[in-house]
C-alpha atoms as a PDB file:
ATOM      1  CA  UNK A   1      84.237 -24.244  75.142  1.00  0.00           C
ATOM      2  CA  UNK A   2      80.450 -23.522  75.741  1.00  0.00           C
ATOM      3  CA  UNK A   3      78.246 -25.708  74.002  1.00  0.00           C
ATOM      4  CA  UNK A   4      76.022 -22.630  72.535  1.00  0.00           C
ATOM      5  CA  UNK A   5      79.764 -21.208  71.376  1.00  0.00           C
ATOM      6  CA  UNK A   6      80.793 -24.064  69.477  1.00  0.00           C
ATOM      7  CA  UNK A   7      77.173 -25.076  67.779  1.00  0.00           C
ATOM      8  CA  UNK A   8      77.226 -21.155  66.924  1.00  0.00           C
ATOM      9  CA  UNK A   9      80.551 -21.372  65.247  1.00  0.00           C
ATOM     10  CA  UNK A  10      79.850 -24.756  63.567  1.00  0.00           C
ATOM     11  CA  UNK A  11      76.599 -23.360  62.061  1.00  0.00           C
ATOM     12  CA  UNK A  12      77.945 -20.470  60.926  1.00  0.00           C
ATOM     13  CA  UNK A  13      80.486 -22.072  59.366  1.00  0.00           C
ATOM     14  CA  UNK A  14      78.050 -23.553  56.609  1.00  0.00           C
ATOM     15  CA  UNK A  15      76.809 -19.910  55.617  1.00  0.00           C
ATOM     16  CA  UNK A  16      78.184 -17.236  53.798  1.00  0.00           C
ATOM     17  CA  UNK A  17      79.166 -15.629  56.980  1.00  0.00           C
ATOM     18  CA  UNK A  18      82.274 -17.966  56.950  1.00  0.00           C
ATOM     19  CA  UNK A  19      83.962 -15.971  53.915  1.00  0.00           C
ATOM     20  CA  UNK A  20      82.803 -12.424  54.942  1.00  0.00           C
ATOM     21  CA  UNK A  21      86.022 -10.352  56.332  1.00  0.00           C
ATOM     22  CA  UNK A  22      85.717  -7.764  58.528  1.00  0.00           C
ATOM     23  CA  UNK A  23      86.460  -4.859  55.399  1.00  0.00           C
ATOM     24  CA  UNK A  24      83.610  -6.830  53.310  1.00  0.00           C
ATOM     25  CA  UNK A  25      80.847  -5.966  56.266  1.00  0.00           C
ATOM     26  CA  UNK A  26      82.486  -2.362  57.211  1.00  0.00           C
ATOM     27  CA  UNK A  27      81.747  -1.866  53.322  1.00  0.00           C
ATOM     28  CA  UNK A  28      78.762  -3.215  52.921  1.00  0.00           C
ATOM     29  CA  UNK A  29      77.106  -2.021  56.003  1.00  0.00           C
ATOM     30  CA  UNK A  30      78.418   1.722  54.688  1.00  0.00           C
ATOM     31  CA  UNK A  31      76.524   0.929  51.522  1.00  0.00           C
ATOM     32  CA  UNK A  32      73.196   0.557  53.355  1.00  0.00           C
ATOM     33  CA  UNK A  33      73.584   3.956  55.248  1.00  0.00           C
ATOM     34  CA  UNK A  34      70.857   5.683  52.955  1.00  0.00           C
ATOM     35  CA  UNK A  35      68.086   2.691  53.118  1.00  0.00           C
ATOM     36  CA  UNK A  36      67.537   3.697  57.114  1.00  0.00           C
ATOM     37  CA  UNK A  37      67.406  -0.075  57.771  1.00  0.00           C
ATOM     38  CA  UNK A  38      67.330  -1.488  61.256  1.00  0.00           C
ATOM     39  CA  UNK A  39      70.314  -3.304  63.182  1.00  0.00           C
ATOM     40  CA  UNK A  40      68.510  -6.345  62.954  1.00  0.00           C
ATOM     41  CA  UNK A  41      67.531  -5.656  59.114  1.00  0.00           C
ATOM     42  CA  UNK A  42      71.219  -5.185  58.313  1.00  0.00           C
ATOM     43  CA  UNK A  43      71.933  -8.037  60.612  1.00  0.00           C
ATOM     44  CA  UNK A  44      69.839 -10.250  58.904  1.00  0.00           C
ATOM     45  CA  UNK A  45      71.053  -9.086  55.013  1.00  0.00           C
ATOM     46  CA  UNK A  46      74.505 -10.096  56.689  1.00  0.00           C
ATOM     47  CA  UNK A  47      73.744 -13.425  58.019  1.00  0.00           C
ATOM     48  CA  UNK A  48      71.701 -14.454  54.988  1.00  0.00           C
ATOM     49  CA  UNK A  49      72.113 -12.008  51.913  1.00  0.00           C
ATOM     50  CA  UNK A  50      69.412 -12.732  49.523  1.00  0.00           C
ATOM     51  CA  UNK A  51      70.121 -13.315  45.830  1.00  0.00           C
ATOM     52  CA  UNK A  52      66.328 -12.131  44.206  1.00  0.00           C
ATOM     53  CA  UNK A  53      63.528  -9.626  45.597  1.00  0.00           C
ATOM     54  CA  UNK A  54      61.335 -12.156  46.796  1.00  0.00           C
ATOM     55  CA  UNK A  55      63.911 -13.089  49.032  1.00  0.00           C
ATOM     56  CA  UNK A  56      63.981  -9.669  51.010  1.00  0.00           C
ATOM     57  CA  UNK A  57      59.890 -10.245  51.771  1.00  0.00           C
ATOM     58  CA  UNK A  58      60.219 -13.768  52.298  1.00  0.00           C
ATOM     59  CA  UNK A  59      59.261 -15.315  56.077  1.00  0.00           C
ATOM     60  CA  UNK A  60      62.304 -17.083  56.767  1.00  0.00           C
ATOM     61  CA  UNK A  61      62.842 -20.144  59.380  1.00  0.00           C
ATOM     62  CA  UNK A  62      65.894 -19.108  61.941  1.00  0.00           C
ATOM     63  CA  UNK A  63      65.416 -22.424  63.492  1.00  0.00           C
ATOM     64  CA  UNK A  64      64.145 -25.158  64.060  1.00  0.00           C
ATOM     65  CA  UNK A  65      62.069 -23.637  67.039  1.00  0.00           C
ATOM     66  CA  UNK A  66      60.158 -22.002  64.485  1.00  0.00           C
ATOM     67  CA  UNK A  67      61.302 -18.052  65.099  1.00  0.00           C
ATOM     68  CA  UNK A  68      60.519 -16.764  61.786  1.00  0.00           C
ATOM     69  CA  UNK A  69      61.613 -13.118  60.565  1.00  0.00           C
ATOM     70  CA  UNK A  70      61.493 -10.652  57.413  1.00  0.00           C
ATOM     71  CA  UNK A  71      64.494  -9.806  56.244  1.00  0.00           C
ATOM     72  CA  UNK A  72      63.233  -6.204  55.735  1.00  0.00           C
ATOM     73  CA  UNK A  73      59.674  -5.430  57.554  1.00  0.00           C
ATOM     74  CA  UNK A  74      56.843  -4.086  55.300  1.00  0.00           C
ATOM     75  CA  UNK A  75      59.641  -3.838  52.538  1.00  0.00           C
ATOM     76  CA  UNK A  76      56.854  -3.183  49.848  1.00  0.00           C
ATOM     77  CA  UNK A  77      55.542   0.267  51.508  1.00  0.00           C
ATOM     78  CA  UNK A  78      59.590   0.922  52.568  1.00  0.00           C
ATOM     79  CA  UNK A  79      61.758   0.039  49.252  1.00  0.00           C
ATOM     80  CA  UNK A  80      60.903   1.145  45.594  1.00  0.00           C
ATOM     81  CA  UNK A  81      61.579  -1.976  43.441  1.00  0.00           C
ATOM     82  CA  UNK A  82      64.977  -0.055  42.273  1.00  0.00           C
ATOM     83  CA  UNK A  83      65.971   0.329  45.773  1.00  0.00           C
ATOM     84  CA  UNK A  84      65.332  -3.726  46.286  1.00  0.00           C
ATOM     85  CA  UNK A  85      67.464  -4.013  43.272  1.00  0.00           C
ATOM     86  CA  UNK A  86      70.280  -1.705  44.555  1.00  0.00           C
ATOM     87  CA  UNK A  87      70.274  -3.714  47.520  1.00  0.00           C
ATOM     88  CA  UNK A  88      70.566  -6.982  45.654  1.00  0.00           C
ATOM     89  CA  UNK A  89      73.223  -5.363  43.910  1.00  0.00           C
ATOM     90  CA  UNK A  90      75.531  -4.243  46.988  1.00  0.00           C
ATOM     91  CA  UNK A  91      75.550  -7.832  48.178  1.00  0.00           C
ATOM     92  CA  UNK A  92      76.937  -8.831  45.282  1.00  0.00           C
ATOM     93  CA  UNK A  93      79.248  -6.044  44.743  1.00  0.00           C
ATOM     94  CA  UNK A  94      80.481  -6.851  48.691  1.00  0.00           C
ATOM     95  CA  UNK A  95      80.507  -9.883  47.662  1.00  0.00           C
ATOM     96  CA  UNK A  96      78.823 -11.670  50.775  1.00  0.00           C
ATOM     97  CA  UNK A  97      77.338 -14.383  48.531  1.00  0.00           C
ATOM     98  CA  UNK A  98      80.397 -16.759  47.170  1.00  0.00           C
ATOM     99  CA  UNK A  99      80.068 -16.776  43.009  1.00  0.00           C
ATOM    100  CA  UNK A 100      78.704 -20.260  42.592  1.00  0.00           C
ATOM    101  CA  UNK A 101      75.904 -19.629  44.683  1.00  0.00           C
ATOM    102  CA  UNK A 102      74.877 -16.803  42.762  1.00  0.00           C
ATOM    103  CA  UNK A 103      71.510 -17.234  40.771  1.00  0.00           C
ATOM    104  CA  UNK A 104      71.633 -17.695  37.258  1.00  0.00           C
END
């Protein structure tokens, strides 16, 4: 197996990705339909769904090359607060963050 494959699957595996089905992302990605995000926006929710508005604006490290991205560019002139909370709300609802890691 390619080495990119297999450090790929092994990260992965230690991220919420790992539970996500294929009905959980057809559903949530649905859900985001009206917020006229980009691929890599809804890519990026996916990969690493945020669990408070700060985290939607946050910079955060991809790795350890130092690639940094927004989960949601210029989200403050894009998203109303209740649409960041709406958003918040579909991951959980989708359930792409596992209950214990949920804030409390």
């Amino acid at each position: 197996m390619n080495r990119w494959v297999r450090e790929t699957i092994k990260y992965l595996q230690d991220t919420p990705c790992n539970l996500q089905t294929p009905e959980m992302i057809h559903k949530f990605l649905k859900a985001l339909e009206p917020y006229k995000l980009t691929k890599a926006e809804k890519l990026l929710l996916l990969n690493n769904p945020p669990k408070t508005p700060l985290e939607i604006q946050l910079v955060r490290k991809c790795n350890e090359q130092g690639f940094a991205s927004v989960i949601v560019e210029e989200s403050e002139e894009r998203l109303s607060d209740e649409q960041v909370e709406e958003l918040l709300q579909l991951v959980r609802s989708c359930e792409l963050i596992p209950n214990e890691a949920e804030p409390e």
